[in-house]
C-alpha atoms as a PDB file:
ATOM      1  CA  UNK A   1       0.000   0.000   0.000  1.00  0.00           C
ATOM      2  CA  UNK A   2       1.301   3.338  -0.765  1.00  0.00           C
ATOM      3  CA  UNK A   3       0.502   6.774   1.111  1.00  0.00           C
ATOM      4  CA  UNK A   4       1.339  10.469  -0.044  1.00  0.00           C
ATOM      5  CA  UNK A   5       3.496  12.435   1.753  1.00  0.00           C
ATOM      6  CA  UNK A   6       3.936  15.824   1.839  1.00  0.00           C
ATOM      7  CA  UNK A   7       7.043  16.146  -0.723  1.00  0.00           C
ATOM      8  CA  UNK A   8       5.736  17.401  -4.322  1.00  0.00           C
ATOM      9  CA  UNK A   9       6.626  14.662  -7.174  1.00  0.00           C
ATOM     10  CA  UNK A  10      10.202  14.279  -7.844  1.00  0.00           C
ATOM     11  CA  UNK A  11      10.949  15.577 -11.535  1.00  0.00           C
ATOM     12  CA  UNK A  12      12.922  13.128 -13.779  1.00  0.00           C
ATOM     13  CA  UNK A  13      16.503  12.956 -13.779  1.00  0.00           C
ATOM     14  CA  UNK A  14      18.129  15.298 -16.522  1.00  0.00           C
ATOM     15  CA  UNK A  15      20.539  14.069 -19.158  1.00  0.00           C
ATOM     16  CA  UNK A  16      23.778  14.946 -17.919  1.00  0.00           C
ATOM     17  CA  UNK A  17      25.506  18.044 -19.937  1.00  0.00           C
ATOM     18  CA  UNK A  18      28.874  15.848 -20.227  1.00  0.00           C
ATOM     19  CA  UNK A  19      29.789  13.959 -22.846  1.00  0.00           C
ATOM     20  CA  UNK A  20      30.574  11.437 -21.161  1.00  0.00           C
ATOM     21  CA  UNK A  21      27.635   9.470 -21.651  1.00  0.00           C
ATOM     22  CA  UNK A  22      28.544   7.693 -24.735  1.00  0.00           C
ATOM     23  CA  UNK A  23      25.472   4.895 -24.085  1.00  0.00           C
ATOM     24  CA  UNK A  24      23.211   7.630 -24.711  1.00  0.00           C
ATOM     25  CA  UNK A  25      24.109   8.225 -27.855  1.00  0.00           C
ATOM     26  CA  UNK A  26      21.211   7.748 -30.960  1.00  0.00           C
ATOM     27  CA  UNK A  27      18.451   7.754 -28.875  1.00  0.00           C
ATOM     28  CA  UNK A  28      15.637  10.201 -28.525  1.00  0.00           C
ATOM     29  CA  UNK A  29      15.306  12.320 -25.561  1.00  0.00           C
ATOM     30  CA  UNK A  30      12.372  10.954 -24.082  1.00  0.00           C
ATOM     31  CA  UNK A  31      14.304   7.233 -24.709  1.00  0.00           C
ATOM     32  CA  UNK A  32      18.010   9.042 -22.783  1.00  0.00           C
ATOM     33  CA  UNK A  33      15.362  10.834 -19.931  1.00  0.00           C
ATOM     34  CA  UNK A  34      13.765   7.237 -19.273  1.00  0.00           C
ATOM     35  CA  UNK A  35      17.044   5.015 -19.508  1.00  0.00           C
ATOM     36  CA  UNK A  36      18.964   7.055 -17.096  1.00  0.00           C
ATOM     37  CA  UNK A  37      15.624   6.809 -14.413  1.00  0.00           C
ATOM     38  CA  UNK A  38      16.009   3.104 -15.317  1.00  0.00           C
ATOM     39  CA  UNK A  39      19.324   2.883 -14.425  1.00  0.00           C
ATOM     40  CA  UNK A  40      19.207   5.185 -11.290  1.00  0.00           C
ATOM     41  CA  UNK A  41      16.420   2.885 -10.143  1.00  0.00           C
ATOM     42  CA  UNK A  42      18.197  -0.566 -10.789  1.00  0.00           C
ATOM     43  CA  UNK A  43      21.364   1.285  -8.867  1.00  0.00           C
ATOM     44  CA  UNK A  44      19.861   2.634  -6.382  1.00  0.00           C
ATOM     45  CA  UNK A  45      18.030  -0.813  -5.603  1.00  0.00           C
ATOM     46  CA  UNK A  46      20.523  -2.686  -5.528  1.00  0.00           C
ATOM     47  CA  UNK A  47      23.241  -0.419  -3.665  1.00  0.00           C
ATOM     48  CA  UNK A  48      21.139   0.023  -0.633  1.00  0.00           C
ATOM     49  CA  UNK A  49      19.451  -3.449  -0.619  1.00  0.00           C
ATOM     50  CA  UNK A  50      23.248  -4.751  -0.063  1.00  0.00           C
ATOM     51  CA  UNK A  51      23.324  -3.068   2.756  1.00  0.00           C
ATOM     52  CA  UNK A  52      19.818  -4.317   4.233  1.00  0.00           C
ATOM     53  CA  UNK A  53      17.464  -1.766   2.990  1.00  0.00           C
ATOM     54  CA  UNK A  54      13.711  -3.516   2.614  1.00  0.00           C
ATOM     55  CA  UNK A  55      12.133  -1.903  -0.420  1.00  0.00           C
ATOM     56  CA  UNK A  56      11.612  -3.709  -3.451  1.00  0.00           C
ATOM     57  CA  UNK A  57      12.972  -2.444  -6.725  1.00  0.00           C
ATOM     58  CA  UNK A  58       8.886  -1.286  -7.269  1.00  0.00           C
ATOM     59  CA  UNK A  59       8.669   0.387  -4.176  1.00  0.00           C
ATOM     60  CA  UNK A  60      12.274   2.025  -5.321  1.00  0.00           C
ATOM     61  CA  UNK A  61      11.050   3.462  -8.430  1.00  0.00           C
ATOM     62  CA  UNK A  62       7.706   4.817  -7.311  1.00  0.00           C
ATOM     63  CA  UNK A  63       8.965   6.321  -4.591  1.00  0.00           C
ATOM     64  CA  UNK A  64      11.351   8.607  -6.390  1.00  0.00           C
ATOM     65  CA  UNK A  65       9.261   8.879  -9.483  1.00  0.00           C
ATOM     66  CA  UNK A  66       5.931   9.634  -7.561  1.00  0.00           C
ATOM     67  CA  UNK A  67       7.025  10.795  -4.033  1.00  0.00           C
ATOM     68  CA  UNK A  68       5.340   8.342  -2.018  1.00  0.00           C
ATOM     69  CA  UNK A  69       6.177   6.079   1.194  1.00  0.00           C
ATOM     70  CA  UNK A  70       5.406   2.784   1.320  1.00  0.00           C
ATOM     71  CA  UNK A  71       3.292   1.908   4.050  1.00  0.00           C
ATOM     72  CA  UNK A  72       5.030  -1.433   6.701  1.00  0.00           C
ATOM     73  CA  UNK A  73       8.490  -0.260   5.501  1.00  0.00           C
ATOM     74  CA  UNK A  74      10.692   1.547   7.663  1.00  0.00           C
ATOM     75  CA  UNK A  75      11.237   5.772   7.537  1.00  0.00           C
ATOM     76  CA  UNK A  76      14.927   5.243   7.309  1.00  0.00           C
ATOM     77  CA  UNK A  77      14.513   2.798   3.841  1.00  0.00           C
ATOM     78  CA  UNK A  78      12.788   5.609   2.151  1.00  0.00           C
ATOM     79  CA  UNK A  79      15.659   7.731   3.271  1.00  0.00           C
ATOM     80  CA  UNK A  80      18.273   5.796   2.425  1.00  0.00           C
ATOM     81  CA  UNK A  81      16.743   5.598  -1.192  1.00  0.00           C
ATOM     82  CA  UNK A  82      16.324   9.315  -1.524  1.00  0.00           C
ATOM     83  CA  UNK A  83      19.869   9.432  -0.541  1.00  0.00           C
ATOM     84  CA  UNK A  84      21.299   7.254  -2.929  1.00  0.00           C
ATOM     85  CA  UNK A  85      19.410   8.929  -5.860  1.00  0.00           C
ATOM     86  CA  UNK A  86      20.483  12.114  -4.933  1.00  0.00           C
ATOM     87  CA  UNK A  87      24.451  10.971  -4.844  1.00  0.00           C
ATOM     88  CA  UNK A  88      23.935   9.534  -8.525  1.00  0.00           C
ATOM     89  CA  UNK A  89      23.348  13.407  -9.605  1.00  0.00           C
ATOM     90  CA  UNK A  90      25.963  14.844  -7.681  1.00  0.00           C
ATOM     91  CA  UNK A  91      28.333  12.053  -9.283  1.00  0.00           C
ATOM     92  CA  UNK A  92      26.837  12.322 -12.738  1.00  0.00           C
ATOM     93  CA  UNK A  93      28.046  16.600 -11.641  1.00  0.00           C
ATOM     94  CA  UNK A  94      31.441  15.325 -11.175  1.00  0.00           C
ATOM     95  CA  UNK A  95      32.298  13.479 -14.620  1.00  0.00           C
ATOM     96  CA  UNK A  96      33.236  17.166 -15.756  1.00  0.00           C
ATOM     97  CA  UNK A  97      36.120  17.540 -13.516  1.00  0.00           C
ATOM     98  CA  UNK A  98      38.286  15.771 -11.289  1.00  0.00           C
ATOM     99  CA  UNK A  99      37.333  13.944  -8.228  1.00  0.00           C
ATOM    100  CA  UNK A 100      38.636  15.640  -4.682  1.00  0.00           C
ATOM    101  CA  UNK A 101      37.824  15.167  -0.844  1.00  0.00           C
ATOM    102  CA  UNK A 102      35.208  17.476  -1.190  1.00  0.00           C
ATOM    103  CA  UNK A 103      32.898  15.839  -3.715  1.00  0.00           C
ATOM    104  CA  UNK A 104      33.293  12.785  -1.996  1.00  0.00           C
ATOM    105  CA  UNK A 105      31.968  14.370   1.053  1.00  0.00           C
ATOM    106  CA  UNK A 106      29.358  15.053  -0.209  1.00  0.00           C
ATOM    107  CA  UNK A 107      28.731  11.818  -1.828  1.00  0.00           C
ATOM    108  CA  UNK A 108      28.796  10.958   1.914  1.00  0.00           C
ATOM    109  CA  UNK A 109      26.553  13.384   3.042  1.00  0.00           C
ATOM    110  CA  UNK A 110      23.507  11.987   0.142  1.00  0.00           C
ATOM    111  CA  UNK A 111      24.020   8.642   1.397  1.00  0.00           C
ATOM    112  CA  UNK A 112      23.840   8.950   4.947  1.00  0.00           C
ATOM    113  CA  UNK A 113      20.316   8.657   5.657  1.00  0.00           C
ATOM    114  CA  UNK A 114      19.919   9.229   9.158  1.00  0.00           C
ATOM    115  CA  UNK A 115      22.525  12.279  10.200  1.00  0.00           C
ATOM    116  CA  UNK A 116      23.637  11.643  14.162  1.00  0.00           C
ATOM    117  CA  UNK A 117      24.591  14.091  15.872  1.00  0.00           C
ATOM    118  CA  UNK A 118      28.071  12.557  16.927  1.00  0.00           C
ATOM    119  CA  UNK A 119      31.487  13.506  16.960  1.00  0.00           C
ATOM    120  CA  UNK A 120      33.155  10.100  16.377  1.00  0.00           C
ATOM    121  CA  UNK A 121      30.361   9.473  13.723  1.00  0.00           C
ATOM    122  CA  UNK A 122      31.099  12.318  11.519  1.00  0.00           C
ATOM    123  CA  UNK A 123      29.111  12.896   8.005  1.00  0.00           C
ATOM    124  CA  UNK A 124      31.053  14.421   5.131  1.00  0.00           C
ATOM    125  CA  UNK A 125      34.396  13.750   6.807  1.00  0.00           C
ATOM    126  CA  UNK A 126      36.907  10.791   7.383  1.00  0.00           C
ATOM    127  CA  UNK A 127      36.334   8.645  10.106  1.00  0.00           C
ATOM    128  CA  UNK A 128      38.179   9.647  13.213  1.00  0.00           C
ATOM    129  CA  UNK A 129      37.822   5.938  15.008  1.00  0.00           C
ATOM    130  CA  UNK A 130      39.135   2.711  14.263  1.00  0.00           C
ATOM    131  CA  UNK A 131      37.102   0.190  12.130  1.00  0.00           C
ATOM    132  CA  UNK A 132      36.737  -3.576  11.495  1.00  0.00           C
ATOM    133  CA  UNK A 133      34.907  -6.562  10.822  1.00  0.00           C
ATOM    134  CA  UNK A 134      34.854 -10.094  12.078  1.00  0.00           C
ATOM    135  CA  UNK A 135      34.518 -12.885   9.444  1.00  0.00           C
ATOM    136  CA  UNK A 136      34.449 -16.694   8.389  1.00  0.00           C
ATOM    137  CA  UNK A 137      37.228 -17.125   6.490  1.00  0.00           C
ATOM    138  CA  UNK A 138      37.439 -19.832   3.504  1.00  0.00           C
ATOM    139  CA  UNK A 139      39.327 -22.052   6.110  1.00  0.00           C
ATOM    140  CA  UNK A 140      35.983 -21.738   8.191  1.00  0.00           C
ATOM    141  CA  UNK A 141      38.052 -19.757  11.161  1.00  0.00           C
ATOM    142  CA  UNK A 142      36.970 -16.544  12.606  1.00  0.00           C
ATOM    143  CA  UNK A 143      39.073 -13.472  11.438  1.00  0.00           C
ATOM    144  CA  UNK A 144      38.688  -9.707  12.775  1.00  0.00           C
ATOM    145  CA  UNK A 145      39.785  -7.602   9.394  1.00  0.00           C
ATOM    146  CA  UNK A 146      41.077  -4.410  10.774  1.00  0.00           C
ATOM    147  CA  UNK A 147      40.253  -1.422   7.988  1.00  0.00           C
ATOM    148  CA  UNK A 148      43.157   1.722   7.843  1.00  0.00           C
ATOM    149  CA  UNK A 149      43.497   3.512  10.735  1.00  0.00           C
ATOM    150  CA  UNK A 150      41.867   7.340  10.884  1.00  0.00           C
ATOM    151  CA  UNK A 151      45.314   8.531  10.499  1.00  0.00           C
ATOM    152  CA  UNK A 152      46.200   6.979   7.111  1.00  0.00           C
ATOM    153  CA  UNK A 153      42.523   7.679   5.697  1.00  0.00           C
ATOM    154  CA  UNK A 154      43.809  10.888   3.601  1.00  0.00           C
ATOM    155  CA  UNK A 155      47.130   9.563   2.021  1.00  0.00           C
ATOM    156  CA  UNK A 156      45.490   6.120   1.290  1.00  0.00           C
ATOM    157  CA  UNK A 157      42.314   8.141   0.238  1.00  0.00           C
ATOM    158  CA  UNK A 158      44.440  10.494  -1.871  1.00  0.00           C
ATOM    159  CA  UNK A 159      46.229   7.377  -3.560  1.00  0.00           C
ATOM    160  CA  UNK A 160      42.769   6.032  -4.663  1.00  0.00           C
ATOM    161  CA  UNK A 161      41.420  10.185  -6.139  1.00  0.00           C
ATOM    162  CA  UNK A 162      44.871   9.263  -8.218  1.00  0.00           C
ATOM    163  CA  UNK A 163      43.613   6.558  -9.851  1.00  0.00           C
ATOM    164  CA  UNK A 164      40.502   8.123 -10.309  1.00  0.00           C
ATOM    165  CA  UNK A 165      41.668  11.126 -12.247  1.00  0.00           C
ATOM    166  CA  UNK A 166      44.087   9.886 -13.931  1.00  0.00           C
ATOM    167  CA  UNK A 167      42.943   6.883 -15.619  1.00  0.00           C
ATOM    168  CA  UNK A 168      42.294   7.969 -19.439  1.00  0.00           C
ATOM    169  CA  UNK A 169      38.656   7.699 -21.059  1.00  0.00           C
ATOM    170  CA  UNK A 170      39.842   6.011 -23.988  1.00  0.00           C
ATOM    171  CA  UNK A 171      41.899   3.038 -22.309  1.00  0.00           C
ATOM    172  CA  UNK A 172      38.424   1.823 -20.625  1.00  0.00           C
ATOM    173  CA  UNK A 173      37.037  -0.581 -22.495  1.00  0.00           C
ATOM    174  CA  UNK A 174      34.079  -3.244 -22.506  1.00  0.00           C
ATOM    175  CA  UNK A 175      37.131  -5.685 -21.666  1.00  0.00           C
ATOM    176  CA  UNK A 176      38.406  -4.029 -19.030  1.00  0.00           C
ATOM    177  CA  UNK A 177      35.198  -2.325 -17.362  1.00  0.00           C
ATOM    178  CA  UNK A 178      34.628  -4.572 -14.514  1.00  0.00           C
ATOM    179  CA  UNK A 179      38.540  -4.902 -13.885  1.00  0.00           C
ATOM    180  CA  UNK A 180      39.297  -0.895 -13.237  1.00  0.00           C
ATOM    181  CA  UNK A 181      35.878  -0.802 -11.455  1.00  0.00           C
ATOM    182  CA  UNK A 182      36.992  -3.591  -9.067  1.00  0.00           C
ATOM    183  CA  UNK A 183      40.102  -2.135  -8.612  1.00  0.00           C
ATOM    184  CA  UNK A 184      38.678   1.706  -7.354  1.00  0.00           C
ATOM    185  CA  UNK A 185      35.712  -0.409  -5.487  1.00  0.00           C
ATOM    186  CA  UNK A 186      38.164  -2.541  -3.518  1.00  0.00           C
ATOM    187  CA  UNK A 187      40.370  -0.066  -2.304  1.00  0.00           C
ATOM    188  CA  UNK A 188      37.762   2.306  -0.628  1.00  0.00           C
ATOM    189  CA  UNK A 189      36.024  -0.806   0.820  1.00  0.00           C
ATOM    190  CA  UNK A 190      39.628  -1.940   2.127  1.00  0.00           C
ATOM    191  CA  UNK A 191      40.644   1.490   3.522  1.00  0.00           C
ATOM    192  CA  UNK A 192      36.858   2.106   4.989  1.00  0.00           C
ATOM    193  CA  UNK A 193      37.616   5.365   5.046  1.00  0.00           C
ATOM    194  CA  UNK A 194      33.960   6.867   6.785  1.00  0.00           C
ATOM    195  CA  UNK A 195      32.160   5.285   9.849  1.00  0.00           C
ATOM    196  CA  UNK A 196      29.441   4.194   7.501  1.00  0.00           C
ATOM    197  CA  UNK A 197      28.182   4.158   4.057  1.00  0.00           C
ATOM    198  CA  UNK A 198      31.734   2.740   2.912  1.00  0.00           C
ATOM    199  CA  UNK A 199      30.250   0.674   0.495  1.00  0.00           C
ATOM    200  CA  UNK A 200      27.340   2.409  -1.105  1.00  0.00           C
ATOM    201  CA  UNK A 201      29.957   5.590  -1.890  1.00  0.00           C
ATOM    202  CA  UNK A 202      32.542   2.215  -3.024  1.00  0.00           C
ATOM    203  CA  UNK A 203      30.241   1.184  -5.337  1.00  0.00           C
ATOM    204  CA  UNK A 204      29.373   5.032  -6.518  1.00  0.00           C
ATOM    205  CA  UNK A 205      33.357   5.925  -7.090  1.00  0.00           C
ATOM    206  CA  UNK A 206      34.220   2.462  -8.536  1.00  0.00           C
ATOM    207  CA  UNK A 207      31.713   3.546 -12.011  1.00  0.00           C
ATOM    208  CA  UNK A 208      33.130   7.218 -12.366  1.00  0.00           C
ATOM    209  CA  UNK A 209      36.380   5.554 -14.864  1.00  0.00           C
ATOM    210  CA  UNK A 210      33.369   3.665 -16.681  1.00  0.00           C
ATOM    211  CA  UNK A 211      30.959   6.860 -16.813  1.00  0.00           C
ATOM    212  CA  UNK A 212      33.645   8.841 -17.776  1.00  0.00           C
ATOM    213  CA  UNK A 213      34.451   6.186 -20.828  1.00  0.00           C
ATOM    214  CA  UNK A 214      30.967   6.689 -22.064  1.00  0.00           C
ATOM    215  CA  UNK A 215      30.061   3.078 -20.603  1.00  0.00           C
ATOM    216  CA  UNK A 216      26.650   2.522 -18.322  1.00  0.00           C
ATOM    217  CA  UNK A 217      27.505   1.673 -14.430  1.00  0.00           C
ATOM    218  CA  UNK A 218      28.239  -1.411 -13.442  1.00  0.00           C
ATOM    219  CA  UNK A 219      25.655  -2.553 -10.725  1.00  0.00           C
ATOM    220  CA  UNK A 220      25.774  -5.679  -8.424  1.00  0.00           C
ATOM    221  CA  UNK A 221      22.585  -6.871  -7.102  1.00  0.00           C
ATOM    222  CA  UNK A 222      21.777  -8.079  -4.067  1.00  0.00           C
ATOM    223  CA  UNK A 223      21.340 -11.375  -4.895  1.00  0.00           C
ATOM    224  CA  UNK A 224      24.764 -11.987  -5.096  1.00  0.00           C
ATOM    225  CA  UNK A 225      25.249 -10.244  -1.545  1.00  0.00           C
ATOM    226  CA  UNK A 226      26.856 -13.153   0.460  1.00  0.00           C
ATOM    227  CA  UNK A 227      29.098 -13.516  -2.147  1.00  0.00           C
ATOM    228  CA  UNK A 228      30.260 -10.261  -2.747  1.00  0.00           C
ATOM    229  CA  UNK A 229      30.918  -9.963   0.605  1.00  0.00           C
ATOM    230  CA  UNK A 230      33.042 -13.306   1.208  1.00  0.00           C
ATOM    231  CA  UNK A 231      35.136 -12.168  -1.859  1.00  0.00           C
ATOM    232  CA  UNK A 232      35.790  -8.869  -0.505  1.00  0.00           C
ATOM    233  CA  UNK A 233      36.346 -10.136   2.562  1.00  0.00           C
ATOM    234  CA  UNK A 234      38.770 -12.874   1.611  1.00  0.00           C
ATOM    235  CA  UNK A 235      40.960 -10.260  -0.371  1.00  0.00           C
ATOM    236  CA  UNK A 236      40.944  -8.322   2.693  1.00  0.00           C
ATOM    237  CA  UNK A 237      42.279 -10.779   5.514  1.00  0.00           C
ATOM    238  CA  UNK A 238      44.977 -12.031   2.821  1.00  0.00           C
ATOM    239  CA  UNK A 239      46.370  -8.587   2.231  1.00  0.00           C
ATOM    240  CA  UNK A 240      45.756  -7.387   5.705  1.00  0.00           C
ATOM    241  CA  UNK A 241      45.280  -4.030   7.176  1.00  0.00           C
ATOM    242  CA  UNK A 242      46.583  -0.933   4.914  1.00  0.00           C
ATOM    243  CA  UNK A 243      48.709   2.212   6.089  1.00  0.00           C
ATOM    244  CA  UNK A 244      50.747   4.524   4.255  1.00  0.00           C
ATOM    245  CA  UNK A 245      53.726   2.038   3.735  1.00  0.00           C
ATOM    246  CA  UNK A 246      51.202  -0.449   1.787  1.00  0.00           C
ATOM    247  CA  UNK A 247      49.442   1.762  -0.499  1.00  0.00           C
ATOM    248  CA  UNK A 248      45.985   1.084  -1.104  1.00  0.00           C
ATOM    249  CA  UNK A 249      46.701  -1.869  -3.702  1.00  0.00           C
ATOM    250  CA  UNK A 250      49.900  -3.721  -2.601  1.00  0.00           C
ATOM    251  CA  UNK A 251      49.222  -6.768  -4.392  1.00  0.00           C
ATOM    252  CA  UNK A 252      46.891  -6.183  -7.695  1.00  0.00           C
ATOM    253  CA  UNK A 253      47.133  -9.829  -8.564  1.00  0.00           C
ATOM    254  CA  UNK A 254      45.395 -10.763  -5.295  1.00  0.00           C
ATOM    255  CA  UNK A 255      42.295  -8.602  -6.985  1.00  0.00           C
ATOM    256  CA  UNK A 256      41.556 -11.208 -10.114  1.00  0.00           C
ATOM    257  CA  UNK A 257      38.632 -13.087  -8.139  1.00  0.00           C
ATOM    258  CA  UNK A 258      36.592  -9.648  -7.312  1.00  0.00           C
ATOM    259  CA  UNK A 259      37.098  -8.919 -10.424  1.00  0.00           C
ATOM    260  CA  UNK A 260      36.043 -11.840 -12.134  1.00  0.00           C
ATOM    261  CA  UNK A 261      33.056 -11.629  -9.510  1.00  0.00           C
ATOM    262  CA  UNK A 262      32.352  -7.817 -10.441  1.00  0.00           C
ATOM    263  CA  UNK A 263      32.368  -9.279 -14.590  1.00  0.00           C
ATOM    264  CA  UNK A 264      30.012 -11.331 -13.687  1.00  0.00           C
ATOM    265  CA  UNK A 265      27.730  -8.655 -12.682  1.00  0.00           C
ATOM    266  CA  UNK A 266      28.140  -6.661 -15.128  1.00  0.00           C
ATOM    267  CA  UNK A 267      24.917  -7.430 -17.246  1.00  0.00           C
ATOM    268  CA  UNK A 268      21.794  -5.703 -15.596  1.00  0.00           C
ATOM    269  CA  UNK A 269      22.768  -1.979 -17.128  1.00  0.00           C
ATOM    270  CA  UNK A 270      23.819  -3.341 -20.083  1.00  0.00           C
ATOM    271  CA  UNK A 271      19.991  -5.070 -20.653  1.00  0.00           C
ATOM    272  CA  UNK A 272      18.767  -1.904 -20.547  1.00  0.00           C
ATOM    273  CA  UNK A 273      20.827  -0.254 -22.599  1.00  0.00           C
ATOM    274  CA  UNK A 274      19.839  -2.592 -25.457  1.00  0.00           C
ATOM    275  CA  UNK A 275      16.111  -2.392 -24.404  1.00  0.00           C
ATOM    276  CA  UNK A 276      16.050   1.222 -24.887  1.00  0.00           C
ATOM    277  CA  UNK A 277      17.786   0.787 -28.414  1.00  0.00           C
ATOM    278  CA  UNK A 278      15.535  -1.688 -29.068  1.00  0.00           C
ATOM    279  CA  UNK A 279      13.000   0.647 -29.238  1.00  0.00           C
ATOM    280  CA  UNK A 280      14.902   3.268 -31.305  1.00  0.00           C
ATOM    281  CA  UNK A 281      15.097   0.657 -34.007  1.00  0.00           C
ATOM    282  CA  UNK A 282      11.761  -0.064 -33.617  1.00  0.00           C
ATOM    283  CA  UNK A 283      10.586   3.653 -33.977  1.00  0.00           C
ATOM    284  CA  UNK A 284      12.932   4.096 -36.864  1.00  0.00           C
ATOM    285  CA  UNK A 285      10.825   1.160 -39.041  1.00  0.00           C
ATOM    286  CA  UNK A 286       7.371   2.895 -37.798  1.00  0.00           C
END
């Protein structure tokens, strides 16, 4: 059941000014308007649904195309989708220019549904506390991966807006998509760099190479969540924790399974990429 809430309908997304959205290119405007909701919706689905959020991919799409709650689900779902929308435009806003602290912050700041008032839970800044996880490793023993500490986050983070900026348009390819993604996605889900919302703004950062390229996102859904995780994880307890010595990446062969994982995955955007040319051809022979 759905209920209205006060908010007025939220307008469509706009086609991004940049040129980076090669994909795009052939189809009408209504067709580019509609693909890029399609593709926000599928994202933002799927990112937050990894991280436990409740609302079906429906309830995801007519909430930010209509404005609506759902009624049963929780205050801080809707939020969290809202959120993530929002940091799709303000990373579609940063395809034009390079990638700093700041825009990342403010990434953060979309994401974070539910803003605490907390010093050692800052939003839009690093973390200032030390972070971890405990896991089953593949040997089925208990492991406690211990992220960067708050006082590498900037040089490890500043290593990672390197590799960002400075990987060239033209050298990412269909081939090699799911490989540079893995490699940007990996690294800020290694360092952990914020108290929260490490992986939603992982899996935001990890597309800008592939944006920039004029290639759709690469999405993983959340049926593939326990995986995911165990692959990250297992990458993470073999290299161990990360400080300024390391780097962010100090053994890129160890990344081949996430990134064979992260190929696999790479399908979902792609569908409706062909869908919506699909219908182009199909208008064209009207």
């Amino acid at each position: 059941m759905y209920q209205a809430v006060q908010s007025p309908r939220k307008a469509a997304l706009s086609v991004p000014a940049s040129d980076s959205f090669a994909f795009l290119k052939g189809l009408d405007t209504d067709l580019r308007a509609a693909l890029l909701n399609q593709i926000r919706d599928l994202w933002t689905h799927s990112s937050t649904a990894l991280e436990g959020n409740t609302l079906s991919l429906g309830d995801t799409h007519f909430i930010l195309e209509e404005g609506l709650t759902v009624s049963g689900k929780p205050i801080k779902d809707h939020q969290e989708v809202r959120g993530h929308a929002r940091a799709i435009e303000i990373l579609y806003q940063c395809l034009d220019q390079p990638l700093d602290e700041e825009k990342i912050f403010a990434l953060h700041r979309a994401v974070q549904a539910e803003h605490i008032d907390d010093i050692y839970k800052p939003v839009g800044a690093w973390k200032v506390e030390a972070n971890g996880t405990h896991i089953v490793g593949p040997d089925n023993r208990q492991h406690f991966i211990e992220y960067a500490l708050p006082l590498f986050v900037p040089t490890l983070m500043a290593e990672v807006l390197d590799a960002v900026n400075v990987t060239p348009a033209e050298s990412v390819t269909l081939n090699n998509a799911a490989e540079i993604y893995a490699k940007i996605h990996m690294g800020i889900a290694h360092i952990h760099p914020f108290y929260d919302g490490n992986g939603r703004i992982a899996r935001l950062l990890g597309n800008i190479p592939l944006l920039k390229s004029g290639l759709p996102p690469l999405v993983i859904p959340q049926e593939q969540r326990r995986t995911y995780i165990q692959t990250l994880s297992t990458y993470q307890m073999h290299i161990g924790q990360l400080n300024s010595t390391s780097g962010v990446w100090p053994d890129l062969t160890q990344l081949k399974p996430f990134s064979d994982f992260c190929a696999g995955c790479y399908g979902s955007t792609k569908e409706l990429v062909e869908q919506a040319f699909a219908l182009q051809r199909k208008r064209a022979t009207s």
